[in-house]
C-alpha atoms as a PDB file:
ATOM      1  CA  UNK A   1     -24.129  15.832  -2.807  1.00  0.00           C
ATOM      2  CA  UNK A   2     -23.278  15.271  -6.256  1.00  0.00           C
ATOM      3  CA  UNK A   3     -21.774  12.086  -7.156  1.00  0.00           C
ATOM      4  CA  UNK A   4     -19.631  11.356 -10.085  1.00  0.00           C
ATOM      5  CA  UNK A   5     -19.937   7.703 -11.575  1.00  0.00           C
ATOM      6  CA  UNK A   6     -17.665   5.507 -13.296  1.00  0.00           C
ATOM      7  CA  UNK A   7     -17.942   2.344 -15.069  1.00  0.00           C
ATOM      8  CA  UNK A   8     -14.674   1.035 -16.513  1.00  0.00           C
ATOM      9  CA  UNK A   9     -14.831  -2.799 -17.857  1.00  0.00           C
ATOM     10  CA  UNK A  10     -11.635  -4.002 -17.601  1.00  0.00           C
ATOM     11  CA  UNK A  11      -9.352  -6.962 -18.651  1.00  0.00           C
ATOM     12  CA  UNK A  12      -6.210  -8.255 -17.330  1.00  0.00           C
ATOM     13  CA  UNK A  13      -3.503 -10.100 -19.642  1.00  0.00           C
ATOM     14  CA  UNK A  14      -1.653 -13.258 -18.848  1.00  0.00           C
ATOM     15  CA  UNK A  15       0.745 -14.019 -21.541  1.00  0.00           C
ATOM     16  CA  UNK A  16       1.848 -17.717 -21.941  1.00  0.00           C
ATOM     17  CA  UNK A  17       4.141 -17.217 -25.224  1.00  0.00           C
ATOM     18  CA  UNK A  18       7.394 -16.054 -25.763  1.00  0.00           C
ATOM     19  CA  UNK A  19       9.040 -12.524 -26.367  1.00  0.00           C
ATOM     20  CA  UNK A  20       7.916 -12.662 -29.762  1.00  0.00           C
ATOM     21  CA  UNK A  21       4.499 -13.344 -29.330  1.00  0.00           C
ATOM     22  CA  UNK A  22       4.432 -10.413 -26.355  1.00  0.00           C
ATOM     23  CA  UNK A  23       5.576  -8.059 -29.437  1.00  0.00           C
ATOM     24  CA  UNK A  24       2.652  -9.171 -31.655  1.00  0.00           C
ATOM     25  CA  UNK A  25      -0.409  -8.083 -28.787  1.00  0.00           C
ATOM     26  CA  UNK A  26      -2.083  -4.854 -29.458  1.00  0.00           C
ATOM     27  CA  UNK A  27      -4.376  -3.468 -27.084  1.00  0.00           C
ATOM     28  CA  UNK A  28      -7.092  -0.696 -28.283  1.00  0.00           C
ATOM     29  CA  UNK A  29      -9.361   1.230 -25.628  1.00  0.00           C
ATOM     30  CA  UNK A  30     -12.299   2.940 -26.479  1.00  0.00           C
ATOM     31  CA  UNK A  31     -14.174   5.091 -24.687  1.00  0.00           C
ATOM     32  CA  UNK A  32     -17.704   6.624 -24.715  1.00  0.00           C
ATOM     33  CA  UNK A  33     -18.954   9.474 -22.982  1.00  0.00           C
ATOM     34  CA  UNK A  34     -22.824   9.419 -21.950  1.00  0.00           C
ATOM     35  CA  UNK A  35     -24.705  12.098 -20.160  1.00  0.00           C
ATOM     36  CA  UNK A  36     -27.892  11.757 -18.669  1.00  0.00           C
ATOM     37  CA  UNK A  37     -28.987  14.783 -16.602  1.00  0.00           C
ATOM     38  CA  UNK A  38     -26.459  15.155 -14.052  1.00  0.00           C
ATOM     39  CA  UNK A  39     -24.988  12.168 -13.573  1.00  0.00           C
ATOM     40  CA  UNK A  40     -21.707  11.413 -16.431  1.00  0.00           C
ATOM     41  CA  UNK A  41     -20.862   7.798 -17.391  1.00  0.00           C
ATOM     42  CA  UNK A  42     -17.738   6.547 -19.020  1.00  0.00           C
ATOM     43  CA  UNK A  43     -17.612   3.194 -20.135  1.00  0.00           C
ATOM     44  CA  UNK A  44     -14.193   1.915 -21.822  1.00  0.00           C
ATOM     45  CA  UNK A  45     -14.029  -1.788 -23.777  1.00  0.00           C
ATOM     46  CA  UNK A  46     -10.835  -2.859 -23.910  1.00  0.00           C
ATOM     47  CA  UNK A  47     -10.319  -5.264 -27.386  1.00  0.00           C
ATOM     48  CA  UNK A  48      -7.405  -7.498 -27.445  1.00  0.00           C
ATOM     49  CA  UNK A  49      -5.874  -8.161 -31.091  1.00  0.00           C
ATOM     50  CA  UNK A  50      -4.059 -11.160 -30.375  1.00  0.00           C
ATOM     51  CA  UNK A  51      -2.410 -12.632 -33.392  1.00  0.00           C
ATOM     52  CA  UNK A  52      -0.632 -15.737 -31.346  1.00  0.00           C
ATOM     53  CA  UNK A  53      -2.843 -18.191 -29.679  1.00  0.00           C
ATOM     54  CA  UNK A  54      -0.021 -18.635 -27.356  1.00  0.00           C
ATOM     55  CA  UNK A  55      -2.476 -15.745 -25.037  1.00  0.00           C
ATOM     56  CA  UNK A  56      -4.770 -16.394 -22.363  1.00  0.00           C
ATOM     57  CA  UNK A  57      -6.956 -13.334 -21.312  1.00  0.00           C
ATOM     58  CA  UNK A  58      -8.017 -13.266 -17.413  1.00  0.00           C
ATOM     59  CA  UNK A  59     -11.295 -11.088 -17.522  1.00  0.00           C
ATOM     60  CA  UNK A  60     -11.656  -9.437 -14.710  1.00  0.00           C
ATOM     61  CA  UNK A  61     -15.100  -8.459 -13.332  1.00  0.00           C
ATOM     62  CA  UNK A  62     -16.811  -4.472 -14.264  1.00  0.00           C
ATOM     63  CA  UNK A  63     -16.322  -2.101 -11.780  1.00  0.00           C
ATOM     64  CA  UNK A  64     -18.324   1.178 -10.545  1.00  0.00           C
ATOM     65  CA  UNK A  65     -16.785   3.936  -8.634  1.00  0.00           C
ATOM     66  CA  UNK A  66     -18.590   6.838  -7.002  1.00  0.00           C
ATOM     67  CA  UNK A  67     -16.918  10.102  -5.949  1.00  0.00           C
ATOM     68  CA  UNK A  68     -17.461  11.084  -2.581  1.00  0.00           C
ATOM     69  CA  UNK A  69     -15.126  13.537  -1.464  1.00  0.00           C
ATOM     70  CA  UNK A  70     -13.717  14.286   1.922  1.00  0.00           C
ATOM     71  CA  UNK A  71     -12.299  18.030   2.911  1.00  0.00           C
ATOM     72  CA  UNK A  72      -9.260  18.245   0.889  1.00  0.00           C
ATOM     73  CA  UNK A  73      -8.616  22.061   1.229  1.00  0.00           C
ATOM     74  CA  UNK A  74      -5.420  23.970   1.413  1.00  0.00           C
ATOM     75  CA  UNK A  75      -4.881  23.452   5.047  1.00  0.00           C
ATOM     76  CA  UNK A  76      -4.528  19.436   4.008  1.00  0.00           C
ATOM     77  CA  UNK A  77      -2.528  20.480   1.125  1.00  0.00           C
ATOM     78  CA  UNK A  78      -0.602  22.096   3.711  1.00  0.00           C
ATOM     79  CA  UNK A  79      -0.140  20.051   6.422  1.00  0.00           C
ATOM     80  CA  UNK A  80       0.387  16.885   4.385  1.00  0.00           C
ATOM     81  CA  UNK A  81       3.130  18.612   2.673  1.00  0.00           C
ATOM     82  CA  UNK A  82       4.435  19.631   6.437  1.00  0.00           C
ATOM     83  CA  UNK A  83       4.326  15.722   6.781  1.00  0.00           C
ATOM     84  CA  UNK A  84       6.077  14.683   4.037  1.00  0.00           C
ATOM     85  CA  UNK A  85       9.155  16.763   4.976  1.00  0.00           C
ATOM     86  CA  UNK A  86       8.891  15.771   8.773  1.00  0.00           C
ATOM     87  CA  UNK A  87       8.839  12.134   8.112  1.00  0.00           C
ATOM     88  CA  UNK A  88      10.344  11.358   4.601  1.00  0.00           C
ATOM     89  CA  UNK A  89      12.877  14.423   4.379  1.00  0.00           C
ATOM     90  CA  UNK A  90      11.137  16.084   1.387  1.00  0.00           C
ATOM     91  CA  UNK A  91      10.604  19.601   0.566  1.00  0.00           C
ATOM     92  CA  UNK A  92       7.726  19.401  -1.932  1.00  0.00           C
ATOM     93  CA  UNK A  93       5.358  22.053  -4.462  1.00  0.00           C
ATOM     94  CA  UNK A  94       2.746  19.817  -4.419  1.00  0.00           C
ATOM     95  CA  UNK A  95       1.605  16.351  -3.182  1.00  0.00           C
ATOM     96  CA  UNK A  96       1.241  14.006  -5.945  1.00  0.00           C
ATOM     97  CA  UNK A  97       2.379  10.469  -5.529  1.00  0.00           C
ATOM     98  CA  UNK A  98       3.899   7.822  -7.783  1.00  0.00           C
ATOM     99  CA  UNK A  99       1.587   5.088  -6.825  1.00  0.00           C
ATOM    100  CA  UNK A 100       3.509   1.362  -6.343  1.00  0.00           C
ATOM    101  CA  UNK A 101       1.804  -0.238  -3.590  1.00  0.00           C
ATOM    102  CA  UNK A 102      -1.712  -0.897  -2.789  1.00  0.00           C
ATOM    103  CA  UNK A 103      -2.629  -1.162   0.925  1.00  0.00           C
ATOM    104  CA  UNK A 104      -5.558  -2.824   1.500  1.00  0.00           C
ATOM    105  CA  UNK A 105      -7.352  -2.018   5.251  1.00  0.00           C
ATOM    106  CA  UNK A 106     -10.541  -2.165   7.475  1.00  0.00           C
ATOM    107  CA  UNK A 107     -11.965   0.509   9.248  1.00  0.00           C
ATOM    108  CA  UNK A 108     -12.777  -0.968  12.433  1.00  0.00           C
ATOM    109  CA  UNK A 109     -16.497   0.414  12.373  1.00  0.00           C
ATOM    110  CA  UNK A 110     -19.860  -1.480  11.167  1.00  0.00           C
ATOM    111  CA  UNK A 111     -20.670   1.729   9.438  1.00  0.00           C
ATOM    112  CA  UNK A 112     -20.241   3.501   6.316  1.00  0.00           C
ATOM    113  CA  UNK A 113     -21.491   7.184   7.359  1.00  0.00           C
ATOM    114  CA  UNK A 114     -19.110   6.482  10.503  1.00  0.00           C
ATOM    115  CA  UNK A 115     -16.079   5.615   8.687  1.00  0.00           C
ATOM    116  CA  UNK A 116     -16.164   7.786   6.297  1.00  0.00           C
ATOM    117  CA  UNK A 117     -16.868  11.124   8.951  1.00  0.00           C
ATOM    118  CA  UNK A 118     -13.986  10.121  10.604  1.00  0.00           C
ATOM    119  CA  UNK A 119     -11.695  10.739   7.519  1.00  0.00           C
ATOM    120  CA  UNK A 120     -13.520  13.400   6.183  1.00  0.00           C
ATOM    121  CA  UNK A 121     -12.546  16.514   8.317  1.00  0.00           C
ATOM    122  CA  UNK A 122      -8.610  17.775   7.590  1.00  0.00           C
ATOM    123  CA  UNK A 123      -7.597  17.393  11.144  1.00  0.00           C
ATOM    124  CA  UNK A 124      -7.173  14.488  13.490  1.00  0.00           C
ATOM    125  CA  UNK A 125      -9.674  13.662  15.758  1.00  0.00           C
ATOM    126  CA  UNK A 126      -8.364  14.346  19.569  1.00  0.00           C
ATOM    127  CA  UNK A 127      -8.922  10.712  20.442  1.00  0.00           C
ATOM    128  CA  UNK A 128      -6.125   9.820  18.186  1.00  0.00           C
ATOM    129  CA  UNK A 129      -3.494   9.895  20.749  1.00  0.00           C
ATOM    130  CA  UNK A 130      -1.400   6.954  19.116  1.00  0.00           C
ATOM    131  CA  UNK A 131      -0.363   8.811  16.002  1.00  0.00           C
ATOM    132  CA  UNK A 132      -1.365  12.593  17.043  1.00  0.00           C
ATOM    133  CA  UNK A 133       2.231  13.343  18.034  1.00  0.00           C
ATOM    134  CA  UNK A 134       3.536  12.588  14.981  1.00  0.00           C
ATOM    135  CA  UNK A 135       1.224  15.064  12.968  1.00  0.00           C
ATOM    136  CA  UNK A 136      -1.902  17.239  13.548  1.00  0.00           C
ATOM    137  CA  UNK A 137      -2.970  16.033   9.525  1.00  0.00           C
ATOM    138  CA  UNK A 138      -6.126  13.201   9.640  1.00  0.00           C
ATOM    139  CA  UNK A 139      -6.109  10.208   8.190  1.00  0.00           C
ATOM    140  CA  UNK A 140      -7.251   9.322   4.997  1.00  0.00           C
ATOM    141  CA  UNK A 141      -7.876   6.852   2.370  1.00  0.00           C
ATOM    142  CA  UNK A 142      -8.122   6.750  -1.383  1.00  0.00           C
ATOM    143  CA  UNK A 143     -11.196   4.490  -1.645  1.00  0.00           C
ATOM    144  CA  UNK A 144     -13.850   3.312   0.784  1.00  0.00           C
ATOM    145  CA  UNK A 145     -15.445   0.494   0.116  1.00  0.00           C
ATOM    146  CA  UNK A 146     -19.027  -0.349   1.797  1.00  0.00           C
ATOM    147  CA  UNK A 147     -20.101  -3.564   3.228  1.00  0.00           C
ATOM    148  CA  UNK A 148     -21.907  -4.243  -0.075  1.00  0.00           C
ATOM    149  CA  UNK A 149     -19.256  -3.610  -2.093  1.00  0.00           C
ATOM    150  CA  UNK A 150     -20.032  -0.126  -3.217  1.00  0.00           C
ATOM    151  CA  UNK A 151     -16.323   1.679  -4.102  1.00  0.00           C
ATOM    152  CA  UNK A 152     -16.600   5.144  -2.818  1.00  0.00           C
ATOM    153  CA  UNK A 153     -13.402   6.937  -4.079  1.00  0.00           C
ATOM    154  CA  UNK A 154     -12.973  10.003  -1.225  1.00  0.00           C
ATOM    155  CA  UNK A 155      -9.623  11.998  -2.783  1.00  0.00           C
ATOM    156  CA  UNK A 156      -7.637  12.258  -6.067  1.00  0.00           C
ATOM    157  CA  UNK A 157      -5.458   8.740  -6.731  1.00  0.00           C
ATOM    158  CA  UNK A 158      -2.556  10.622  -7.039  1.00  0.00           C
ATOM    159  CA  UNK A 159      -2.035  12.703  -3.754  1.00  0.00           C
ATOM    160  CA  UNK A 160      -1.080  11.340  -0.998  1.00  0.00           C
ATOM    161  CA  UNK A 161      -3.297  10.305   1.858  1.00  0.00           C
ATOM    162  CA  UNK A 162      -2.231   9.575   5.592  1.00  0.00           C
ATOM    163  CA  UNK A 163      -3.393   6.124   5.839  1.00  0.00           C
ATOM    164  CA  UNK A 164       0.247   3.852   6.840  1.00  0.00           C
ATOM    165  CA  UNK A 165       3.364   4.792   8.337  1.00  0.00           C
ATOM    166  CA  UNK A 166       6.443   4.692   6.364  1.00  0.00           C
ATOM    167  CA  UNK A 167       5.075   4.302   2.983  1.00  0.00           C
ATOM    168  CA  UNK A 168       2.625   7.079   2.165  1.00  0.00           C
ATOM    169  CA  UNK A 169       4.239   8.505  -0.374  1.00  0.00           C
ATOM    170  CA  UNK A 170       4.096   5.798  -2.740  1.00  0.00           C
ATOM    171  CA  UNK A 171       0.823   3.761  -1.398  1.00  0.00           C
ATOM    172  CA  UNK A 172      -2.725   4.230  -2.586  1.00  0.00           C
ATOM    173  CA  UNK A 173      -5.038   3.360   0.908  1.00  0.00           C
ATOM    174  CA  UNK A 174      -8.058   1.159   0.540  1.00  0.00           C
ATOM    175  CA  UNK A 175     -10.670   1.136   3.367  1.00  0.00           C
ATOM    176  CA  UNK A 176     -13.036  -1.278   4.040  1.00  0.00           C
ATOM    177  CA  UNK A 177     -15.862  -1.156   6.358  1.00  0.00           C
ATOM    178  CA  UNK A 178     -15.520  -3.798   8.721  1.00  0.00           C
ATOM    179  CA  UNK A 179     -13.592  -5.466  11.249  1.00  0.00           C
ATOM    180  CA  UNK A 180     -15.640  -5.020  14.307  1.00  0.00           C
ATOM    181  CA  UNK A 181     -13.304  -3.890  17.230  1.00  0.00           C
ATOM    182  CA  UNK A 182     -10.498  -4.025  14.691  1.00  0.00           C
ATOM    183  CA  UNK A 183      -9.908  -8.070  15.623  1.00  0.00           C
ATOM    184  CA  UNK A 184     -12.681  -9.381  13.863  1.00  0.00           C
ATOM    185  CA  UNK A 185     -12.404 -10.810  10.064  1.00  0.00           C
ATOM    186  CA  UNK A 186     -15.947  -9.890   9.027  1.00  0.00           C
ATOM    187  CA  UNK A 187     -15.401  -8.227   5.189  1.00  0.00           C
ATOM    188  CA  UNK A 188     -17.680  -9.411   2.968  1.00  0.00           C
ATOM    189  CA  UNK A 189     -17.851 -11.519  -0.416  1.00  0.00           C
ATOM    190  CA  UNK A 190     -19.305  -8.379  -2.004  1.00  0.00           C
ATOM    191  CA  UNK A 191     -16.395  -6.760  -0.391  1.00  0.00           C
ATOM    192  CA  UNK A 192     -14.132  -9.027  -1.517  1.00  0.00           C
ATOM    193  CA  UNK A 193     -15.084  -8.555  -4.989  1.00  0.00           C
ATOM    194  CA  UNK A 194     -14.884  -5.270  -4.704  1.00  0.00           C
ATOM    195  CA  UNK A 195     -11.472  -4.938  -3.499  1.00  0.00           C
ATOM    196  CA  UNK A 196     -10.168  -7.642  -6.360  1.00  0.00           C
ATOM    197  CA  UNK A 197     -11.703  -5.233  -9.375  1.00  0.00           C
ATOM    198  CA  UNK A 198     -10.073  -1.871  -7.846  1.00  0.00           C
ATOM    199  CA  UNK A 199      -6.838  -3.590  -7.548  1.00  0.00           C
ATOM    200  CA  UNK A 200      -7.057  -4.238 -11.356  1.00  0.00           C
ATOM    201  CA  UNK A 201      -8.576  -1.238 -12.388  1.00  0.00           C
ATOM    202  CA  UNK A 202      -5.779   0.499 -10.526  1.00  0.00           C
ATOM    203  CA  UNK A 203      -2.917  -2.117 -11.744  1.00  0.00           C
ATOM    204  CA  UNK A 204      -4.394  -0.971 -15.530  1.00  0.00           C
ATOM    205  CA  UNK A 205      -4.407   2.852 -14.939  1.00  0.00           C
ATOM    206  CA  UNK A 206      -0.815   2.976 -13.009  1.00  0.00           C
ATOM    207  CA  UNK A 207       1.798   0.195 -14.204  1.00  0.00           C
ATOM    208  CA  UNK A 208       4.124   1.336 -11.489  1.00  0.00           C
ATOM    209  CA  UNK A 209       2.208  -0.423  -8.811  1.00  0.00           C
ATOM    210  CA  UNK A 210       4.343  -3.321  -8.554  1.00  0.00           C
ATOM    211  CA  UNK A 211       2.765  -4.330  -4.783  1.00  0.00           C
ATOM    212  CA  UNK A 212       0.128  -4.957  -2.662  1.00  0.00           C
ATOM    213  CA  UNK A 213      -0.031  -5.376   0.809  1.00  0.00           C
ATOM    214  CA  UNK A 214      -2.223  -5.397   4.083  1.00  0.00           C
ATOM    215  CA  UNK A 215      -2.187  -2.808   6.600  1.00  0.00           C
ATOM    216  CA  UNK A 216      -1.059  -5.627   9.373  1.00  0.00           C
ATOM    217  CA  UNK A 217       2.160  -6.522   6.874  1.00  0.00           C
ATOM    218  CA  UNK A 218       3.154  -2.987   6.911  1.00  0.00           C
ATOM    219  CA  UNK A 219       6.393  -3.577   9.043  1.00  0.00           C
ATOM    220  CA  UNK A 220       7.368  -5.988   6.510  1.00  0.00           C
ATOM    221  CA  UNK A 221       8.178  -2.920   4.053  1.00  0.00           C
ATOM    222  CA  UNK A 222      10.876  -0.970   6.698  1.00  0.00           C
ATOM    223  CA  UNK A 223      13.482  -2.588   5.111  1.00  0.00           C
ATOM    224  CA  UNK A 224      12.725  -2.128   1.400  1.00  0.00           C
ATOM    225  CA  UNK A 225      13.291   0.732  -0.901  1.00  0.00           C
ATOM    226  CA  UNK A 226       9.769   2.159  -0.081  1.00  0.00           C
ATOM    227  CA  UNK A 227      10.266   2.709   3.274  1.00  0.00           C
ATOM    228  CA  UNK A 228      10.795   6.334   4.205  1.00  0.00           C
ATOM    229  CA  UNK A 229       9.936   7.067   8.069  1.00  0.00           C
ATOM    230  CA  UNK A 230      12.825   9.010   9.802  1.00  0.00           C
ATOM    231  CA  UNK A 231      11.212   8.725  13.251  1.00  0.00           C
ATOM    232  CA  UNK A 232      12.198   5.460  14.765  1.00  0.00           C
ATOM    233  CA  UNK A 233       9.877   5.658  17.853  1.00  0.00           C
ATOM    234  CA  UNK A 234       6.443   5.979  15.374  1.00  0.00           C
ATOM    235  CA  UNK A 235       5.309   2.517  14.753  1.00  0.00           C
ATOM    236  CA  UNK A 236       1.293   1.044  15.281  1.00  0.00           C
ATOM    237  CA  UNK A 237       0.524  -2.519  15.627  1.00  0.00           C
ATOM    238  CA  UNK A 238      -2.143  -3.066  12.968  1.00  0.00           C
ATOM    239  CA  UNK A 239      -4.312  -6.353  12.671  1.00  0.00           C
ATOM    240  CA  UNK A 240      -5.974  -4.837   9.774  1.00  0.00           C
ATOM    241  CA  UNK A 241      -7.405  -6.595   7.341  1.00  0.00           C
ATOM    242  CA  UNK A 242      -5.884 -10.260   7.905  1.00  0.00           C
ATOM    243  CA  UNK A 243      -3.906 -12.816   6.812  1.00  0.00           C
ATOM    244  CA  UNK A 244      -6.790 -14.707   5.230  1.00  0.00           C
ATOM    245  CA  UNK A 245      -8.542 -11.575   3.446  1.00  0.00           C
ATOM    246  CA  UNK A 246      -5.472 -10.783   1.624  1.00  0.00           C
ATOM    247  CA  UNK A 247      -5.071 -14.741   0.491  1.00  0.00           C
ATOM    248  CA  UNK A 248      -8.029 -14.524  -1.190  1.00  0.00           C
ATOM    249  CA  UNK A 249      -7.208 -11.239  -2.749  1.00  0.00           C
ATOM    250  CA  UNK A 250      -3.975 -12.303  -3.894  1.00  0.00           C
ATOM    251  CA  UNK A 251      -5.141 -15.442  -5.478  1.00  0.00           C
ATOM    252  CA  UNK A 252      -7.658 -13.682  -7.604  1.00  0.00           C
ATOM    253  CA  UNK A 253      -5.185 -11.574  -8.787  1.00  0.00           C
ATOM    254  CA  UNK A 254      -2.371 -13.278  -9.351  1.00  0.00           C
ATOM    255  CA  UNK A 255      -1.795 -12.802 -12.739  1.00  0.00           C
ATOM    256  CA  UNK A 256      -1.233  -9.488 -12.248  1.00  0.00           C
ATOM    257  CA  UNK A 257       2.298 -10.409 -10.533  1.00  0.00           C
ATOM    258  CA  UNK A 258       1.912  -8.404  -7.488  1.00  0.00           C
ATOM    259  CA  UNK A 259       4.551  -8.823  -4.760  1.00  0.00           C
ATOM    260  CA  UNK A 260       3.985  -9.034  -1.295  1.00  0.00           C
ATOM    261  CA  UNK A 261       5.014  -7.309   2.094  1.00  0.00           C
ATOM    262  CA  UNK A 262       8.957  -7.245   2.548  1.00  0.00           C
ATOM    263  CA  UNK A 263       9.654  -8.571  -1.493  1.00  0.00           C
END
């Protein structure tokens, strides 16, 4: 399969001045396109003219990306649109999202070639019986990061993937491999990592993502402006990926002003 890399370095601004000073910050990207046989690099440098020293930059670490798609054909075009009006109310052309939250997850599997063939084929697996009522469409996930911290992006960042109740529509789904008989808090510092660069390199590319979550928190959102679920009976309990993960996410990023579950 052919795989599709991408190295972005990226840096996030925390601005410690006053309006004036926020008026007076330029920021310049350029980019540079390198091919060497088949695989195609872009690298972008971000460069900061900062005039006021009242400016402290947060640099955040590089970041890789490899495409690995899952079936995304017209049947999933299909029955996620099907979804979208049976559970938000929408009659839609196509399924592109706004993105505003991040949800981070675990798969519940110790293995990458698992996890990812379960959200690879367009239809549920039969042994989904907890959510299989609700639609016949699998689940999916934006990104899927391995246990070495390898960021697999499986499906464009912009549609909308089946990956938490309530808020697809408006949620880009991060899985991480882990979290052995979804109880255990296993993820690992590479994954860690991992998870703290995507949520900047996704807080750069789409300034409407003004939260981040955990699966587990999801609940936390039903009485917020995001929420959209019109079935009242289809709820999970999640445990997914823990209280403690998503400190340490939050605290890396917190610059980036993210919100929380239920702000």
């Amino acid at each position: 399969m052919k795989m599709n890399r991408i190295l972005l370095s990226l840096s996030a601004l925390l601005i410690m001045g006053c309006a004036n000073d926020v008026k007076n910050i330029e920021t310049k990207t350029q980019v540079t396109q390198q091919t060497q046989g088949k695989e195609a690099k872009v690298i972008e440098t971000t460069v900061i003219d900062a005039p006021s020293a009242k400016v402290s930059i947060v640099e955040a670490p590089s970041i890789e990306i490899i495409d690995k798609p899952i079936d995304f054909g017209q049947e999933r075009i299909d029955m996620t649109k099907k979804y979208i009006k049976k559970h938000y109310g929408f009659e839609v052309d196509n399924i592109e999202i706004e993105p505003k939250i991040i949800v981070l997850h675990w798969t519940a599997d110790m293995s990458f070639d698992k996890s990812f063939k379960r959200l690879k084929p367009q239809k549920l697996f039969s042994d989904r019986k907890d959510i299989v009522k609700a639609s016949a469409l699998n689940v999916s996930a934006h990104f899927l990061i391995k246990r070495d911290g390898t960021i697999y992006r499986l499906m464009p960042e912009n549609w909308m993937a089946r990956h938490v109740i309530g808020l697809n529509y408006s949620t880009i789904g991060v899985e991480n491999v882990g979290g052995k008989g979804n109880k255990k808090d296993d993820l690992t510092p590479a994954q860690l990592k991992a998870n703290i660069a995507l949520v900047r390199y996704l807080k750069r590319k789409y300034p409407t993502i003004s939260h981040i979550i955990g699966h587990h928190e999801y609940r936390k959102m039903e009485n917020t402006e995001f929420w959209l679920e019109k079935d009242k009976g289809y709820r999970t309990k999640k445990s997914d990926p823990g209280d403690a993960f998503m400190s340490k996410v939050r605290k890396a990023v917190w610059d980036l002003n993210l919100s929380g579950a239920g702000k």
